[in-house]
N, C-alpha and C. Protein backbone atom coordinates (compact mmCIF):
# COMPACT_ATOMS: atom_id res chain seq x y z
N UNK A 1 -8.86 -2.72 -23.48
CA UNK A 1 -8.70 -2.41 -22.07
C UNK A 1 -9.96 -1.72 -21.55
N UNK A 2 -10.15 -1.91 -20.46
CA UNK A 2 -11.50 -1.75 -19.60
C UNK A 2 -10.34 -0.64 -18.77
N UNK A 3 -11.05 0.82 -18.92
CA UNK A 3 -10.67 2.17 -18.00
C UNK A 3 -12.26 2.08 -17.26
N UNK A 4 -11.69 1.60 -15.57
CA UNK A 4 -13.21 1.82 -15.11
C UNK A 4 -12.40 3.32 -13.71
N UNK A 5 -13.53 3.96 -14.00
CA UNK A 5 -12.95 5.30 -13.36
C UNK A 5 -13.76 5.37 -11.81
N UNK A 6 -13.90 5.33 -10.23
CA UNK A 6 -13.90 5.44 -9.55
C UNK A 6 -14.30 6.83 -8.98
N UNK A 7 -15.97 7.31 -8.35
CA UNK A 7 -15.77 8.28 -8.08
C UNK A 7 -16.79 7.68 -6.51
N UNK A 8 -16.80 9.01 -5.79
CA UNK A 8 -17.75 8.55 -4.21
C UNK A 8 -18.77 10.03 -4.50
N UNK A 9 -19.84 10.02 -4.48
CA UNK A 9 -20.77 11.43 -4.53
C UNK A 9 -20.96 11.55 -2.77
N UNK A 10 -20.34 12.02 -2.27
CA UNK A 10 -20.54 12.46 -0.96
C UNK A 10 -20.08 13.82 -0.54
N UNK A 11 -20.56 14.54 0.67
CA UNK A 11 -20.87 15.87 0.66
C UNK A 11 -19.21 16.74 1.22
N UNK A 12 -18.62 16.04 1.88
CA UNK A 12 -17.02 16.12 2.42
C UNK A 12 -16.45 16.90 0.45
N UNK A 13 -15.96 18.15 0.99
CA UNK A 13 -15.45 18.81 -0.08
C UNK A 13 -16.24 18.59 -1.36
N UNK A 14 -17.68 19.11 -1.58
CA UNK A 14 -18.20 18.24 -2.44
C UNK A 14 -18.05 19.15 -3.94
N UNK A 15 -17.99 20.01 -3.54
CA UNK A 15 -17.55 21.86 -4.76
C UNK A 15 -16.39 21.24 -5.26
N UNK A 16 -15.58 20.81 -4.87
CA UNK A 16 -13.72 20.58 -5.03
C UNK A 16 -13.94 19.49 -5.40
N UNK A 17 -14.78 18.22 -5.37
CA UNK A 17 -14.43 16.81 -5.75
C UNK A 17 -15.30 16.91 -7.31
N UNK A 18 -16.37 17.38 -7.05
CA UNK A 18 -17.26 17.51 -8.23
C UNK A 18 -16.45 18.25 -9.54
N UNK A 19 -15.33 19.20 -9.01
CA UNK A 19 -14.54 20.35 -10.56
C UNK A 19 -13.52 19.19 -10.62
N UNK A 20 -12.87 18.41 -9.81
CA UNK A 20 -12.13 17.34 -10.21
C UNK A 20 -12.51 16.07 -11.00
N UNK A 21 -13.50 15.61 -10.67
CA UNK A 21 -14.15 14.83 -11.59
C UNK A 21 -14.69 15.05 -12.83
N UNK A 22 -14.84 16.56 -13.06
CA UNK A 22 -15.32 16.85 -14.63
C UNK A 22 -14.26 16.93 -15.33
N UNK A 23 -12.75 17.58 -14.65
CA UNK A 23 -11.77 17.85 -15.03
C UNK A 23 -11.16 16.19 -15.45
N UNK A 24 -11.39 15.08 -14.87
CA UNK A 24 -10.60 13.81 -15.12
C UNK A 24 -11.95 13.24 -16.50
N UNK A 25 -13.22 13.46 -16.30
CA UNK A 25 -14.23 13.35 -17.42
C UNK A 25 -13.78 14.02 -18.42
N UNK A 26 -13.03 15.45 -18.64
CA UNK A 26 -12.97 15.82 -19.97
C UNK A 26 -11.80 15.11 -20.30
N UNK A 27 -11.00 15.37 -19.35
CA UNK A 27 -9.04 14.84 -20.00
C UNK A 27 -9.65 12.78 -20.54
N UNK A 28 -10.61 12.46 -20.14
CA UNK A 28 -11.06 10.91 -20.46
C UNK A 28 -11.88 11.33 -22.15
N UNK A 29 -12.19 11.88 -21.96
CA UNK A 29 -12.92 11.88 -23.37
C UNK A 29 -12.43 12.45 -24.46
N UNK A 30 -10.56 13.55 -24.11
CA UNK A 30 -10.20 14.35 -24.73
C UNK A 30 -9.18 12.85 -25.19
N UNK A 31 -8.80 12.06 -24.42
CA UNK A 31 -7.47 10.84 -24.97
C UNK A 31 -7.74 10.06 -24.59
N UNK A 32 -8.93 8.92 -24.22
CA UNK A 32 -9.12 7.86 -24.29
C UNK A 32 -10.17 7.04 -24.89
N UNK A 33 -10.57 8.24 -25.59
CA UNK A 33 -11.69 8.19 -26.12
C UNK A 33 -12.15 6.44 -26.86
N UNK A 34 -10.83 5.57 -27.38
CA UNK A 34 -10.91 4.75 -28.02
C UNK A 34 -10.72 3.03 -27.43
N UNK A 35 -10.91 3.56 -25.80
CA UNK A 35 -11.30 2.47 -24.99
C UNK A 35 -12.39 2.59 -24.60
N UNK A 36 -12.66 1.32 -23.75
CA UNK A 36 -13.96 0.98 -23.26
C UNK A 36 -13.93 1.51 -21.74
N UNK A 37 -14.75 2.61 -21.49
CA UNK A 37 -14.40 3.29 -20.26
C UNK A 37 -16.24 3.16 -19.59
N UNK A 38 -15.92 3.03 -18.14
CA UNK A 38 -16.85 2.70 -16.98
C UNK A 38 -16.96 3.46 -16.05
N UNK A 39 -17.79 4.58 -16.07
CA UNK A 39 -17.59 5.57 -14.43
C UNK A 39 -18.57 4.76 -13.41
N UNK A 40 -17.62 3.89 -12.74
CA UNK A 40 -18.12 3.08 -11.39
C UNK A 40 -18.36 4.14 -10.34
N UNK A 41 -19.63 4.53 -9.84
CA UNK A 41 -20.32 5.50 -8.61
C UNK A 41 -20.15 4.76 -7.62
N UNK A 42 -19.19 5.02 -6.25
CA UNK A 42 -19.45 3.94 -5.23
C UNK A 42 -20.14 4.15 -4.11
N UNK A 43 -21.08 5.31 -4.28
CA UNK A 43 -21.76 5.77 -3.14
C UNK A 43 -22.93 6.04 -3.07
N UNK A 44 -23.04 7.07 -4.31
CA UNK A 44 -24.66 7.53 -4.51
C UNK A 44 -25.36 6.31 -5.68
N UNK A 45 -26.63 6.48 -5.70
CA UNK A 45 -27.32 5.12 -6.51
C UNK A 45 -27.79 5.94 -7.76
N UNK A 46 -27.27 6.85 -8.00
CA UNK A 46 -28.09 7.74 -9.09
C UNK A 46 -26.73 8.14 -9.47
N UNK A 47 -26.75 8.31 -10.94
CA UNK A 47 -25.81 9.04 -11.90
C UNK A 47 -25.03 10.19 -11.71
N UNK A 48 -23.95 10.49 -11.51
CA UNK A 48 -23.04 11.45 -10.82
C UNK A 48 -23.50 12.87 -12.04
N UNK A 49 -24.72 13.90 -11.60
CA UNK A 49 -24.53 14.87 -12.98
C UNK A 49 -24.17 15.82 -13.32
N UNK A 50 -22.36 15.38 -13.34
CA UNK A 50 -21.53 15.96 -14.47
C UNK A 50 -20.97 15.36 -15.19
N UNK A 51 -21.72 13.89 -14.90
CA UNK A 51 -21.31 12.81 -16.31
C UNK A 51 -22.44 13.25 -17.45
N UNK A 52 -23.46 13.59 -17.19
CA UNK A 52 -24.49 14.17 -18.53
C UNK A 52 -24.32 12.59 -19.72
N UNK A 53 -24.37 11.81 -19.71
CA UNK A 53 -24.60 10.75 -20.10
C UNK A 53 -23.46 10.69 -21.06
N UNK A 54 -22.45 11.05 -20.65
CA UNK A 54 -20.75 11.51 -21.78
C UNK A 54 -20.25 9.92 -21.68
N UNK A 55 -20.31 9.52 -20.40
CA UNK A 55 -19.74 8.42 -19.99
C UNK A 55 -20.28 7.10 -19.63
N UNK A 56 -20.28 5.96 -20.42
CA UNK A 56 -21.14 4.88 -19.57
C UNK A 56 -21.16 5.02 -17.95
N UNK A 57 -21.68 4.97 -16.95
CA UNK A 57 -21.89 4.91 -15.82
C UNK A 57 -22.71 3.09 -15.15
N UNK A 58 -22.05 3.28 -14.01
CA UNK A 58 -22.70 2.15 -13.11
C UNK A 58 -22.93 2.85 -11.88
N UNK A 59 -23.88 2.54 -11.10
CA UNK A 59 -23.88 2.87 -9.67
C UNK A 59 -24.33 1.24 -9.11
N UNK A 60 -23.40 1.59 -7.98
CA UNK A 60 -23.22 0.16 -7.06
C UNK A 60 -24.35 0.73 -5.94
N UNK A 61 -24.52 -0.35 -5.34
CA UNK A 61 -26.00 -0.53 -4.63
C UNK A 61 -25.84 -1.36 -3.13
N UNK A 62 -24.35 -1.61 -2.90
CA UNK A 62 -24.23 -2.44 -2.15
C UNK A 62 -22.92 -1.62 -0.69
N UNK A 63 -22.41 -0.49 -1.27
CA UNK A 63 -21.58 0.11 -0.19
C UNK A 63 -22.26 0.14 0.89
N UNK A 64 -21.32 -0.66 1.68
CA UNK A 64 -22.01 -0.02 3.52
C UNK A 64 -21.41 0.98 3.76
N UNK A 65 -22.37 1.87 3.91
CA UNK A 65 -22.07 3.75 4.30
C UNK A 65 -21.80 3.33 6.11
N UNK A 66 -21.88 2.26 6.47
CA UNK A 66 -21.10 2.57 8.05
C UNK A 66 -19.95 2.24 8.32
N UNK A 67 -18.67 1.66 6.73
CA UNK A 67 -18.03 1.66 6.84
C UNK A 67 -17.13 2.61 7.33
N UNK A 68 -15.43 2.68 8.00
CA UNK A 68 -14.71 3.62 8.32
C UNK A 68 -13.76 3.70 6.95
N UNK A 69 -13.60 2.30 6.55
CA UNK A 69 -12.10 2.00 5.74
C UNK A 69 -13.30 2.47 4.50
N UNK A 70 -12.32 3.46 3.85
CA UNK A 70 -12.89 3.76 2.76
C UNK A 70 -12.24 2.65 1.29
N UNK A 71 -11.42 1.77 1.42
CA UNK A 71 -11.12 0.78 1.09
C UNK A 71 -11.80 -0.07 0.31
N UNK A 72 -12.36 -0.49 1.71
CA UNK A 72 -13.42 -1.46 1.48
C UNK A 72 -14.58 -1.24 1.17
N UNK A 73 -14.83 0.07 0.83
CA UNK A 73 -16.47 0.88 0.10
C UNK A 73 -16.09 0.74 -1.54
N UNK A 74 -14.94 0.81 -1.71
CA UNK A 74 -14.22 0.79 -2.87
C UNK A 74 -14.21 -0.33 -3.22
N UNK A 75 -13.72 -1.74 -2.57
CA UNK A 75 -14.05 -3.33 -2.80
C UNK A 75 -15.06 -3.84 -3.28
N UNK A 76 -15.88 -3.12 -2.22
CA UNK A 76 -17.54 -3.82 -2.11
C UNK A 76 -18.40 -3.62 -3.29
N UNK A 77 -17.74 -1.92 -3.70
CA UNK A 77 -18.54 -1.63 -4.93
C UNK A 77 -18.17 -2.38 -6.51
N UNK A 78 -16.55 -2.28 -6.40
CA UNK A 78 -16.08 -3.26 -7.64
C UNK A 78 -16.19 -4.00 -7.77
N UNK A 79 -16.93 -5.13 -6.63
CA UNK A 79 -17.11 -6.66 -6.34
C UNK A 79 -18.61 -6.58 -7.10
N UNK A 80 -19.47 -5.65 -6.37
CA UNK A 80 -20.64 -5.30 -7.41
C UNK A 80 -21.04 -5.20 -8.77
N UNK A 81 -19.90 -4.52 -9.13
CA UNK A 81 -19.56 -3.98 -10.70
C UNK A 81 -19.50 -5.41 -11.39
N UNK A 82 -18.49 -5.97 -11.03
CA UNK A 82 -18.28 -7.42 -11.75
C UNK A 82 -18.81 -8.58 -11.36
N UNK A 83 -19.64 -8.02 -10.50
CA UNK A 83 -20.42 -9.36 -10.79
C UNK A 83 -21.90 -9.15 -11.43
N UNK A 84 -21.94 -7.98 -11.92
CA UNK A 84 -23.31 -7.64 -12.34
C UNK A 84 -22.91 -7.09 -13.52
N UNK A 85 -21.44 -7.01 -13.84
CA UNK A 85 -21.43 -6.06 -15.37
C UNK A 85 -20.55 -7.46 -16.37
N UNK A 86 -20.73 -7.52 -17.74
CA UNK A 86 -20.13 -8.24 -18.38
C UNK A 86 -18.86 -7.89 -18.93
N UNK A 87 -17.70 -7.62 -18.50
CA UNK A 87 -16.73 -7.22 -18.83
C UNK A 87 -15.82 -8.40 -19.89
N UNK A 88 -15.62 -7.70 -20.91
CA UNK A 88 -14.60 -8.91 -22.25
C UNK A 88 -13.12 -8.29 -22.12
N UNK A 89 -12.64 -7.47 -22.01
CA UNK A 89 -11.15 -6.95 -21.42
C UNK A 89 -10.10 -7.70 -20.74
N UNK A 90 -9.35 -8.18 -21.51
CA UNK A 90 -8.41 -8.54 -21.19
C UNK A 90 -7.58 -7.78 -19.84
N UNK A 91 -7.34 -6.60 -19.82
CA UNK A 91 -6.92 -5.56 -18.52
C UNK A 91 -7.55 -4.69 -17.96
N UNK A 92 -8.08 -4.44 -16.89
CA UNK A 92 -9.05 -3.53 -16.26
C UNK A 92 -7.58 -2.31 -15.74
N UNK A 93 -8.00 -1.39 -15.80
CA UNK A 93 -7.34 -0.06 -14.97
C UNK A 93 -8.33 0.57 -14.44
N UNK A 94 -8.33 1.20 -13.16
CA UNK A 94 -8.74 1.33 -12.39
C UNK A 94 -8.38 2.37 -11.99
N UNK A 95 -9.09 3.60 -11.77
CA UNK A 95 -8.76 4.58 -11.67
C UNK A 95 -9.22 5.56 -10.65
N UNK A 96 -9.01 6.24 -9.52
CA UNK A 96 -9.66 6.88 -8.92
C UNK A 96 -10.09 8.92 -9.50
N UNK A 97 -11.06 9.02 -9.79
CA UNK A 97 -11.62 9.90 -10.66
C UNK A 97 -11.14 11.20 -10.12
N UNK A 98 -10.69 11.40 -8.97
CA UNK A 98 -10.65 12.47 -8.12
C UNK A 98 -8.99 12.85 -8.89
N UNK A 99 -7.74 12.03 -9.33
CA UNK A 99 -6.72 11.99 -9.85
C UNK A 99 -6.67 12.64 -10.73
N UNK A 100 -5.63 13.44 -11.74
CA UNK A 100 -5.63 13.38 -13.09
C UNK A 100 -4.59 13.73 -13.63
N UNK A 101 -4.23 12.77 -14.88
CA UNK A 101 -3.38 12.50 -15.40
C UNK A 101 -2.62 13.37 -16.22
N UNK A 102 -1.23 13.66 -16.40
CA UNK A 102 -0.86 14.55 -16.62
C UNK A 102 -0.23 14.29 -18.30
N UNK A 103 -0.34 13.22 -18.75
CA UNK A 103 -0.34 12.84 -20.27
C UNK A 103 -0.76 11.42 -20.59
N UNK A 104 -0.36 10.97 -21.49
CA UNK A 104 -0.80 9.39 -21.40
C UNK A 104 0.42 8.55 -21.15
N UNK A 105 1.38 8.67 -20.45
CA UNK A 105 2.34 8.25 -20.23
C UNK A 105 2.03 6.34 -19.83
N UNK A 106 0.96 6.59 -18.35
CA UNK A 106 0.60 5.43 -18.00
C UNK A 106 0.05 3.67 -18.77
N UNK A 107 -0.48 4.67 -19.77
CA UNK A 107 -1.17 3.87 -20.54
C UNK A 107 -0.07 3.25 -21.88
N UNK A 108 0.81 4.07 -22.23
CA UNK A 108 1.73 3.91 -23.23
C UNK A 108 2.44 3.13 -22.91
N UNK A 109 2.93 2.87 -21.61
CA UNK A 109 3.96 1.61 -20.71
C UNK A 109 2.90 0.64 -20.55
N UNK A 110 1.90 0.19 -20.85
CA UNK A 110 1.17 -1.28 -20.69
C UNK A 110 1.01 -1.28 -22.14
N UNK A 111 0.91 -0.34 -22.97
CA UNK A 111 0.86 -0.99 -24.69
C UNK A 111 2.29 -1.48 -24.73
N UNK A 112 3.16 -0.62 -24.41
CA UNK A 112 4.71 -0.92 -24.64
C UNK A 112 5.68 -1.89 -24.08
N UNK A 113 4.65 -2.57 -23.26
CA UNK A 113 5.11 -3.75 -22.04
C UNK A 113 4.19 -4.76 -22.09
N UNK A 114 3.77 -5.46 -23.06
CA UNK A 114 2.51 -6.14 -22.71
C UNK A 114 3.29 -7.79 -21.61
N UNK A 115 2.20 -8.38 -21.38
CA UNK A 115 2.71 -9.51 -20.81
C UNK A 115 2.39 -9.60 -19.18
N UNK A 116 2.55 -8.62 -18.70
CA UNK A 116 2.15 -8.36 -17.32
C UNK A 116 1.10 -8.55 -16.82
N UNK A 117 1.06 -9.25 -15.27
CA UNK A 117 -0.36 -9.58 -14.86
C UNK A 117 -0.72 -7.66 -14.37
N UNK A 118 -0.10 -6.96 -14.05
CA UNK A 118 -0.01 -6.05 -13.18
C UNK A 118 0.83 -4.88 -13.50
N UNK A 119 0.37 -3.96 -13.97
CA UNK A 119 1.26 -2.47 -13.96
C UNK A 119 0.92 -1.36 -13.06
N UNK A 120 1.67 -1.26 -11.74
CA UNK A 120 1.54 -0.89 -10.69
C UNK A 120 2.80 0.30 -9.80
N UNK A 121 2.47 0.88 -8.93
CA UNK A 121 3.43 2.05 -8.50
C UNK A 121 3.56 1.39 -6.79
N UNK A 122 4.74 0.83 -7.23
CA UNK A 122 5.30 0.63 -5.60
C UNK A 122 5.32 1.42 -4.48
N UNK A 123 5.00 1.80 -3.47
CA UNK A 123 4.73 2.85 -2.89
C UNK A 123 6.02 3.31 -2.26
N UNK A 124 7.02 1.52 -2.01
CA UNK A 124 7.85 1.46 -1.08
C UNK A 124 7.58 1.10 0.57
N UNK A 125 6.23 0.53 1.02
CA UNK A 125 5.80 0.79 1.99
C UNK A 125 5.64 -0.64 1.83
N UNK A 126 5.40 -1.94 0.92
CA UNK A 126 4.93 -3.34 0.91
C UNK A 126 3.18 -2.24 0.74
N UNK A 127 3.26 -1.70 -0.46
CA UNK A 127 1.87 -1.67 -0.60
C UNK A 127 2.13 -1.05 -2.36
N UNK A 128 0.89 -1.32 -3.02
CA UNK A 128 0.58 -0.86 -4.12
C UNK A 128 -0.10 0.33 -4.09
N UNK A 129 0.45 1.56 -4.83
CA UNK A 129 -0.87 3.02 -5.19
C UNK A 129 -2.20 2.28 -5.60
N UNK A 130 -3.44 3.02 -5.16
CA UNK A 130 -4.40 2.33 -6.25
C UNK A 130 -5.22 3.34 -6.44
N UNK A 131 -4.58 4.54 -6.66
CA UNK A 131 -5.46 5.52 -7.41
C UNK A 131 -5.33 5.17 -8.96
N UNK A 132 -4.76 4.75 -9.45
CA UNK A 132 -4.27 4.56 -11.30
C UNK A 132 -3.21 2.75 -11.14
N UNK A 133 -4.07 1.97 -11.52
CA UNK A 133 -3.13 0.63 -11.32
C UNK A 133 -3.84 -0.31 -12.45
N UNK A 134 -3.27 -1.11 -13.09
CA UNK A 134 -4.05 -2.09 -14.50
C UNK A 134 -3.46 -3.65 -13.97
N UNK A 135 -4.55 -3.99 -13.76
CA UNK A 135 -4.45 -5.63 -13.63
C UNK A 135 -5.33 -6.47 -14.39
N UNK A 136 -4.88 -7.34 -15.29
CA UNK A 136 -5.67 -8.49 -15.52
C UNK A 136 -6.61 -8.72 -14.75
N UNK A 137 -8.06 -8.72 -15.80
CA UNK A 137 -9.23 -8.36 -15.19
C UNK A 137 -9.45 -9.67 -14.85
N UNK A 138 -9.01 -11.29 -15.05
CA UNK A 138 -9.67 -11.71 -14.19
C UNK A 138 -8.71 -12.21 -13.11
N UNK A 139 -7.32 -11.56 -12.60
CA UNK A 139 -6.81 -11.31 -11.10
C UNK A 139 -7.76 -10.55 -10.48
N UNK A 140 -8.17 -9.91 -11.26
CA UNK A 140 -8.49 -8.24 -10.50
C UNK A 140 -9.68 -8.66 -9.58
N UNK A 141 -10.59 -9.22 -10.74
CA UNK A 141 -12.21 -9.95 -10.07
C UNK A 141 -12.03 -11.36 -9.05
N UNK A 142 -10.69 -11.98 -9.16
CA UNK A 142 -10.11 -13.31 -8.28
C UNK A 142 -10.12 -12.10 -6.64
N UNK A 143 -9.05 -11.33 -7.11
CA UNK A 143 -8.89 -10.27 -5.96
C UNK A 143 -10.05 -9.97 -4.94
N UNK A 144 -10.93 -9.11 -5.69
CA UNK A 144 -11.93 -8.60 -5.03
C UNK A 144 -13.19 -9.52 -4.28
N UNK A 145 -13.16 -10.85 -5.26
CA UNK A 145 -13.80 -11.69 -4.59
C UNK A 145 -13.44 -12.70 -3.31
N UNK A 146 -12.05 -12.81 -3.51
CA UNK A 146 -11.54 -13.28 -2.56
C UNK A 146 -10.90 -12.60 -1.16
N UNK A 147 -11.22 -11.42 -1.08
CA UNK A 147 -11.05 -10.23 0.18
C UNK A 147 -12.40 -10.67 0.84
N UNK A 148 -11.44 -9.94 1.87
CA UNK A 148 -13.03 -10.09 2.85
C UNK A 148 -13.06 -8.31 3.41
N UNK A 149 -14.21 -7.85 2.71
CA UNK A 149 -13.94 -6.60 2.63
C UNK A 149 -14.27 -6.09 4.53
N UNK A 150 -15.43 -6.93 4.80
CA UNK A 150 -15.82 -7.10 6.30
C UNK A 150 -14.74 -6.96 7.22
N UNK A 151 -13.61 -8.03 6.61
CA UNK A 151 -12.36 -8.09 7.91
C UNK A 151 -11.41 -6.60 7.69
N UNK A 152 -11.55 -6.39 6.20
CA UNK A 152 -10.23 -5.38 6.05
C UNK A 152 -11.15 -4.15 6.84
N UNK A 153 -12.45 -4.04 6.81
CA UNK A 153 -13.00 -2.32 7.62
C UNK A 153 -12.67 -2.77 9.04
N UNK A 154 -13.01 -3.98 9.47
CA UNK A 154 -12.82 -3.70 11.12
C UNK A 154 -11.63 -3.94 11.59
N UNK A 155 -10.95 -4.03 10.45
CA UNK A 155 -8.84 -4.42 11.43
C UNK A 155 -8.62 -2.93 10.48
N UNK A 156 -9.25 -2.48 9.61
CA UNK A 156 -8.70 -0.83 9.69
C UNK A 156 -7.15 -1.19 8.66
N UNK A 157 -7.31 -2.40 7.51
CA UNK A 157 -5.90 -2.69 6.36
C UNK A 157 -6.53 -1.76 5.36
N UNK A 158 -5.76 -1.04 4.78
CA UNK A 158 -5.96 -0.13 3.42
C UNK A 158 -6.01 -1.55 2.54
N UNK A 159 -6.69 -0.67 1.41
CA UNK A 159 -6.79 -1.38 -0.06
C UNK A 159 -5.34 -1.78 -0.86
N UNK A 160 -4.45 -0.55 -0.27
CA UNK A 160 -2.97 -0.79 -0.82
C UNK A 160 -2.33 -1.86 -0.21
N UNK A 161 -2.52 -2.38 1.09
CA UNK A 161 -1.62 -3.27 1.60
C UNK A 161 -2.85 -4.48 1.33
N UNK A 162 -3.75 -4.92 0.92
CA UNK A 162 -4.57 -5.85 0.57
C UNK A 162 -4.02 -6.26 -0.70
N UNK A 163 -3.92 -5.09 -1.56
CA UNK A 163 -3.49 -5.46 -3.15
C UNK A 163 -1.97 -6.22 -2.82
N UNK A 164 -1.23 -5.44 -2.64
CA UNK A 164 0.09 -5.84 -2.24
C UNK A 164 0.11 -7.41 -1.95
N UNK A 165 -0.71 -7.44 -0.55
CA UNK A 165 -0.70 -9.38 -0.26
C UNK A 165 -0.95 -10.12 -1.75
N UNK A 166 -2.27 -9.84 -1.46
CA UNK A 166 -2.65 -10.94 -2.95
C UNK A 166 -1.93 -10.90 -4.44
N UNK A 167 -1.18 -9.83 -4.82
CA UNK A 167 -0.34 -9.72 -5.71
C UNK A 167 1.17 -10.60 -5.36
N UNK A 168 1.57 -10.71 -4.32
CA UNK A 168 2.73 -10.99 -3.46
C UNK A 168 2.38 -12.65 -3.45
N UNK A 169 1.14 -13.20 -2.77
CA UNK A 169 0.77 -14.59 -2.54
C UNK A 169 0.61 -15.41 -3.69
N UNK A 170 0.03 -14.28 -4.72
CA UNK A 170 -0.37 -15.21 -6.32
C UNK A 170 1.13 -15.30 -7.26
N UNK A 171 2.06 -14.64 -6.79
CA UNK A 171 3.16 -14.49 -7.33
C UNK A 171 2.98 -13.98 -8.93
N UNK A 172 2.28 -12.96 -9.32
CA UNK A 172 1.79 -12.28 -9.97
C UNK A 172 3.12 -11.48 -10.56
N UNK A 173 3.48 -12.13 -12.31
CA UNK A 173 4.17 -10.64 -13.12
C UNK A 173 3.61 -9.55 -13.08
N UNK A 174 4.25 -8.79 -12.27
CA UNK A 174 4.32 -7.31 -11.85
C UNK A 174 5.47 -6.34 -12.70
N UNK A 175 4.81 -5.38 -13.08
CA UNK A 175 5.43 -4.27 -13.81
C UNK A 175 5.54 -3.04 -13.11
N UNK A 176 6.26 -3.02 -12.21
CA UNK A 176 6.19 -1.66 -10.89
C UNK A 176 6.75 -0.40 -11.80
N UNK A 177 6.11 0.60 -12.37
CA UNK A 177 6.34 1.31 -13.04
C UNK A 177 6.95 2.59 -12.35
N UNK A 178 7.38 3.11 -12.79
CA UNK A 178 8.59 4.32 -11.93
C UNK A 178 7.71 5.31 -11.72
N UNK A 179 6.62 6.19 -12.86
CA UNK A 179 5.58 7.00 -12.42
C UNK A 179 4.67 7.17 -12.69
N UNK A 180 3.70 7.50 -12.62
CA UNK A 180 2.55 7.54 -13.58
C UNK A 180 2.02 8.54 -14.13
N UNK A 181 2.66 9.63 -13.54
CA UNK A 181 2.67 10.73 -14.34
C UNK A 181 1.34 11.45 -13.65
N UNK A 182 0.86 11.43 -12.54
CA UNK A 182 -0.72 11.87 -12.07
C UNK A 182 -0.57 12.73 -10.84
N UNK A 183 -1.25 13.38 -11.00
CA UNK A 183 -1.54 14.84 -9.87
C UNK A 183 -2.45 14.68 -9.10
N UNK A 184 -2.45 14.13 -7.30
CA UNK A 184 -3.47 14.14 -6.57
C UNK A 184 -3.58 15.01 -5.30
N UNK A 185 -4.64 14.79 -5.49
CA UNK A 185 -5.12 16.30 -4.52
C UNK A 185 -5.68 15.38 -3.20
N UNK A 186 -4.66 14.71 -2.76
CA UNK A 186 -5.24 13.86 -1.58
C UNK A 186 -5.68 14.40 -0.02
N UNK A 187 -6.96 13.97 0.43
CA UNK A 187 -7.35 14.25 1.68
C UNK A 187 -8.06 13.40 2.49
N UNK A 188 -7.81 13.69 3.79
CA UNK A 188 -8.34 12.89 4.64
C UNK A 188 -9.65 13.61 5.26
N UNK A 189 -9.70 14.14 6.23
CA UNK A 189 -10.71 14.95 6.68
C UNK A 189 -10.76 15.97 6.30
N UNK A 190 -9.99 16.63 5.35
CA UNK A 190 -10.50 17.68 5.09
C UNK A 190 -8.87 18.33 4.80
N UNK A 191 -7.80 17.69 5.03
CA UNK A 191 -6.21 18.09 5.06
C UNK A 191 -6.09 18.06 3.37
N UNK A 192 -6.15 19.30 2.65
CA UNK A 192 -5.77 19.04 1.16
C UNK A 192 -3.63 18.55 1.08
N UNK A 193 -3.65 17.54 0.88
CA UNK A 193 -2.15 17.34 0.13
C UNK A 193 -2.01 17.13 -1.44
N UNK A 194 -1.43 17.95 -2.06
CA UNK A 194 -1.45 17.61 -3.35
C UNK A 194 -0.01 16.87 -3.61
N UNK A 195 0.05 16.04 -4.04
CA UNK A 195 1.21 15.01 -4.40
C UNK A 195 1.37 14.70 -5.80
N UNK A 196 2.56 14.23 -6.34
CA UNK A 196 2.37 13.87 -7.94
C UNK A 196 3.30 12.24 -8.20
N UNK A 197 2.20 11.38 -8.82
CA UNK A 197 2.88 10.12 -8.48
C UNK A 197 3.18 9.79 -9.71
C-alpha cells in the first residue's frame, strides 16, 4: 500500500499546521513504518522542513495559487504526483497530514477486508471524507485524471462531492467504514473545529 500523506506549506495558521504535521510525521514513522509512504507538498516547491529527509517527499509544481476551491489545489497536485511518480501499489490512501490518527484501526479494516475498490467514511451528505480514504490506485489516478479540476474551482464542488460522483458513476465496491478513528482540527479561515471521524 502506497500511504501518500497531503500537506499545503502556507502561512494561514502556519505555527499550528507545522506542530500538526510533525505530530502526524512521528505517529507515521512510529506505525507505518513498513509501508511505502509519500509526503505529497501541494503548495510550496521546496521540502516541508520538518520532514528532515525522515520521509520520502514530492513537491508538486503545478497548483494554481489563484485557486478558491482548495479541492482542486489538492487534485491538481495528485494529478502531478502520478503522473510524474511511478507508483507499483495496488491501494493508494491518502491522507491529509494536518489529521491524526488515533490507532491503526483504519488500516487494519482494509487488511481485514480486502477486495474493495474503496474504503471510505460516508459523510451522509452524498459525499465521501477525504481527509483519510484508500482507493485502488488505478481508480484513484482514472479519478483525478478524469476531473476537471478547472470546472470544480469555478462552480465552487468540494473534492468530497467529486469523489462521491465518480465512485457512484463507476459503480465502484465501496467499503463505507463506520470510523476511522482520526482527530481533526478543521478550519476554514481561521474558525478552529476539532471533530473526530
Amino acid at each position: 500500500m502506497l500511504i501518500l500523506v497531503t500537506s499545503a506549506e502556507i502561512d494561514s495558521q502556519k505555527e499550528m499546521r507545522t506542530n500538526e504535521y510533525i505530530k502526524t510525521r512521528d505517529w507515521i514513522l512510529n506505525n507505518l513504518f513498513e509501508y511505502n509512504v509519500v509526503w505529497l507538498e501541494c503548495y510550496s516547491e521546496e521540502e516541508p522542513p520538518y520532514l528532515q529527509k525522515k520521509i520520502l517527499s514530492y513537491c508538486s509544481k503545478v497548483t494554481n495559487k489563484n485557486y478558491n476551491n482548495k479541492g482542486s489545489k489538492l487534485g491538481l497536485s495528485m494529478k502531478d504526483f502520478f503522473n510524474n511518480y511511478q507508483v507499483n501499489d495496488d491501494i493508494t490512501i491518502q491522507i491529509t497530514g494536518r489529521y491524526h490518527f488515533l490507532d491503526t484501526y483504519f488500516f487494519d479494516t482494509i487488511i481485514k477486508n480486502p477486495g474493495y475498490d474503496l474504503y471510505v467514511k460516508n459523510d451522509g451528505n452524498c459525499q465521501y471524507f477525504t481527509g483519510c480514504f484508500a482507493m485502488k490506485t488505478s481508480n484513484l489516478i482514472e479519478w483525478i485524471n478524469e476531473t476537471d479540476w478547472d470546472y470544480l474551482n469555478y462552480a465552487m464542488i468540494n473534492i468530497e462531492k467529486s469523489l462521491w460522483d465518480y465512485c457512484k458513476n463507476k459503480k465502484l465496491k465501496s467499503y463505507e467504514i463506520d470510523t476511522i478513528r482520526m482527530e481533526c482540527n478543521i478550519f476554514g479561515d481561521g474558525n478552529l473545529n476539532k471533530c473526530y471521524i
